[in-house]
Protein backbone atom coordinates (compact mmCIF):
# COMPACT_ATOMS: atom_id res chain seq x y z
CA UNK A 1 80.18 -18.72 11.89
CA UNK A 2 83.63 -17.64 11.10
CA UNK A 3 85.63 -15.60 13.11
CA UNK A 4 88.11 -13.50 11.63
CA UNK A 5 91.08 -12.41 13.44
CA UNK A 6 93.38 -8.94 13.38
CA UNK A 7 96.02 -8.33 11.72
CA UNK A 8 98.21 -7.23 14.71
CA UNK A 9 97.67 -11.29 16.15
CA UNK A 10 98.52 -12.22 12.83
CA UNK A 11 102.02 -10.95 12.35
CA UNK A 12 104.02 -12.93 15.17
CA UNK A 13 102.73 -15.98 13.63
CA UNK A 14 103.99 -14.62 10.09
CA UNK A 15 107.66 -13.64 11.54
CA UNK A 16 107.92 -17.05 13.07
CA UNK A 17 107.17 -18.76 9.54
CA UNK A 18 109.48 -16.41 7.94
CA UNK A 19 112.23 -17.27 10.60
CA UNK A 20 111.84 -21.27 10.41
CA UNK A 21 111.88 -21.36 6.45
CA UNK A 22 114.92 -19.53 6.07
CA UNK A 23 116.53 -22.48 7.53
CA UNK A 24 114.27 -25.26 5.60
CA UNK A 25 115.65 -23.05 2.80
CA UNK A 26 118.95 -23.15 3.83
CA UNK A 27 119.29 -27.14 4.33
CA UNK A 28 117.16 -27.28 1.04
CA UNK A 29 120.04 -25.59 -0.93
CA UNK A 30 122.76 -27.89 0.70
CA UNK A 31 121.07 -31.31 0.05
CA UNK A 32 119.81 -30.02 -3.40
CA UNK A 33 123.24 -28.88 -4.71
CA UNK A 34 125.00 -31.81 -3.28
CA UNK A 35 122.29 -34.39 -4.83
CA UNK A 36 123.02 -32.69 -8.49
CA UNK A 37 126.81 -33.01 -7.44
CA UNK A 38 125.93 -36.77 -6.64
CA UNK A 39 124.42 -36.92 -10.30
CA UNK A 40 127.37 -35.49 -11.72
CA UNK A 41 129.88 -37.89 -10.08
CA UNK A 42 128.11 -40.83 -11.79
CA UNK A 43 127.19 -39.97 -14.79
CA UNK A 44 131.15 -38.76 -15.40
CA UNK A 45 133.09 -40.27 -13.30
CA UNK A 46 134.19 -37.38 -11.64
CA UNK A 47 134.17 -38.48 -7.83
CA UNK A 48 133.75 -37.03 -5.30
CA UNK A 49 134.38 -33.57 -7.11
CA UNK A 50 130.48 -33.06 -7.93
CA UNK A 51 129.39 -33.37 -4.24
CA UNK A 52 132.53 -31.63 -3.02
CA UNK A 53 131.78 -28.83 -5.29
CA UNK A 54 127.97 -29.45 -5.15
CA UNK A 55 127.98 -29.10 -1.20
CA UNK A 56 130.34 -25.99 -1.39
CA UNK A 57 128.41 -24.16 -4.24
CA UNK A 58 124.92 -25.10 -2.11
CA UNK A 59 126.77 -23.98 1.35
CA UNK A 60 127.91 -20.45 0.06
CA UNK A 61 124.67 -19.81 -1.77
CA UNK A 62 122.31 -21.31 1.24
CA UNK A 63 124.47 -18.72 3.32
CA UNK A 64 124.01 -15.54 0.95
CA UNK A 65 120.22 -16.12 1.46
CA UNK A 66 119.70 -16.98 4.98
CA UNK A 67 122.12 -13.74 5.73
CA UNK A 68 119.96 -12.00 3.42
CA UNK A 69 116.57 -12.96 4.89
CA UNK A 70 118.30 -12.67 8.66
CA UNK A 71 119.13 -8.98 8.11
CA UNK A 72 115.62 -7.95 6.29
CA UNK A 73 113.70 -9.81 9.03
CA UNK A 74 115.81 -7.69 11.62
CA UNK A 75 115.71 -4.59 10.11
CA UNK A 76 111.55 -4.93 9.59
CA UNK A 77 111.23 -5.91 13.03
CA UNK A 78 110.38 -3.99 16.24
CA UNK A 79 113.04 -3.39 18.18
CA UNK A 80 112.09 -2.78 21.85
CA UNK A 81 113.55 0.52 23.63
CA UNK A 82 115.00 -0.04 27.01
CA UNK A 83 113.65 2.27 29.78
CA UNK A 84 115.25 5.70 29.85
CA UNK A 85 117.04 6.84 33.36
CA UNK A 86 114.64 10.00 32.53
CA UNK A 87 111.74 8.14 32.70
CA UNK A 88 112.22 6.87 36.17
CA UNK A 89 110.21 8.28 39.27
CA UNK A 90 112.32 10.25 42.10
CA UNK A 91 112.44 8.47 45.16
């Protein structure tokens, strides 16, 4: 038998994937950009301006997107209100 579970114990496991992949995706840009930098060094002869450029271009553009994904995830999460001094019982 299968049991199925609700949606509402679903999404904290969701946000948590979301969180931890924007910084797979973030390393993934760095090493990728640098490797194609690496390429470019030897098949030109250009060193090390292909992985100093390569790292820069996958910093700057690893950084656009994990900014990007930080502020989405923030702004379509809950944000807990603190108790109100209204709210409180008199002594």
């Amino acid at each position: 038998m299968v049991a199925f579970r609700s949606s509402s114990a679903k999404a904290p496991q969701t946000h948590w994937r979301r969180l931890t992949s924007m910084g797979v995706e973030l390393a993934a840009a760095m090493i990728g950009f640098t490797l194609v930098g690496l390429w470019i060094d030897r098949r030109y002869a250009t060193e090390p301006w292909g992985v100093a450029i390569g790292a820069i271009l996958g910093l700057v553009g690893g950084m656009y997107n994990f900014l990007r994904q930080a502020l989405r995830a923030t702004q379509s999460s809950p944000v807990p209100r603190p108790a109100s001094e209204d709210s409180e019982q008199p002594r």
